[in-house]
Protein backbone atom coordinates (compact mmCIF):
# COMPACT_ATOMS: atom_id res chain seq x y z
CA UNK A 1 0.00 0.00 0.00
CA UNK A 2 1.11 3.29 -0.45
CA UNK A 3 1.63 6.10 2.15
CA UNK A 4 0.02 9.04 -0.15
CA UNK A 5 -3.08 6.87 -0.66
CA UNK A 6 -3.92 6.69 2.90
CA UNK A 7 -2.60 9.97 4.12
CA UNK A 8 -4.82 11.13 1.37
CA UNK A 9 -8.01 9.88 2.31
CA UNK A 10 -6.93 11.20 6.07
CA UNK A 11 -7.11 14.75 4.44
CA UNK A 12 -3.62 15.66 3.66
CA UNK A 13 -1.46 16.25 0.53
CA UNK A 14 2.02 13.63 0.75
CA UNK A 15 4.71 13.40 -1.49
CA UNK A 16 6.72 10.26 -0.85
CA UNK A 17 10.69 9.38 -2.03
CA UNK A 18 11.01 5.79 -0.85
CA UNK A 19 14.53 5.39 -1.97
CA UNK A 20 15.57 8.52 0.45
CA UNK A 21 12.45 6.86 2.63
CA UNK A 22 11.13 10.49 3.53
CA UNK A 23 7.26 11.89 3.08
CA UNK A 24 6.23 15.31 3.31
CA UNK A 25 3.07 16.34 4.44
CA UNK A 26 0.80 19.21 3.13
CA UNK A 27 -2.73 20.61 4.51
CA UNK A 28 -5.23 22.67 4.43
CA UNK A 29 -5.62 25.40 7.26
CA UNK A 30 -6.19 23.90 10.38
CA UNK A 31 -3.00 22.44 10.83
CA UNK A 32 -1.19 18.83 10.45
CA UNK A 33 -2.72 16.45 12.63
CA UNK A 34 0.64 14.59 13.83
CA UNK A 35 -1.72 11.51 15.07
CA UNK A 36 -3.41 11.61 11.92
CA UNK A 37 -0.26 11.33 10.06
CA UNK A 38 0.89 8.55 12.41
CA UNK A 39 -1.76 6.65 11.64
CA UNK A 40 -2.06 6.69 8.09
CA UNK A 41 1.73 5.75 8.02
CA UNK A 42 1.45 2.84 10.32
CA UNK A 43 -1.89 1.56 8.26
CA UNK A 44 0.43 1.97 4.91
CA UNK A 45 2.75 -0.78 6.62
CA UNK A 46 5.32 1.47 7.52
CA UNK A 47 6.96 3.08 10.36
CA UNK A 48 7.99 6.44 11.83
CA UNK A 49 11.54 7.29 12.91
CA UNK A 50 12.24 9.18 15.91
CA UNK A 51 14.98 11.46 16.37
């Protein structure tokens, strides 16, 4: 599955590089949703890094 597909239907604009295995995020007003984004990545089958 792909992270922009899910992050997009949670709302939010993602441009992916999986060979530099980065994403970033776009919304609307309102502000990024950090659990939001969290969630769609995990759902995707992927992780977040911390740090």
């Amino acid at each position: 599955m792909l992270i922009e597909g899910e992050l997009e239907d949670a709302g939010m604009r993602a441009t992916c590089s999986y060979a530099k295995q980065t994403v970033e995020v776009e919304v609307d007003g309102g502000g990024l949703n950090e659990k939001k984004v969290r969630e769609a990545v995990v759902k995707a089958g992927y992780g977040i890094a911390e740090g």
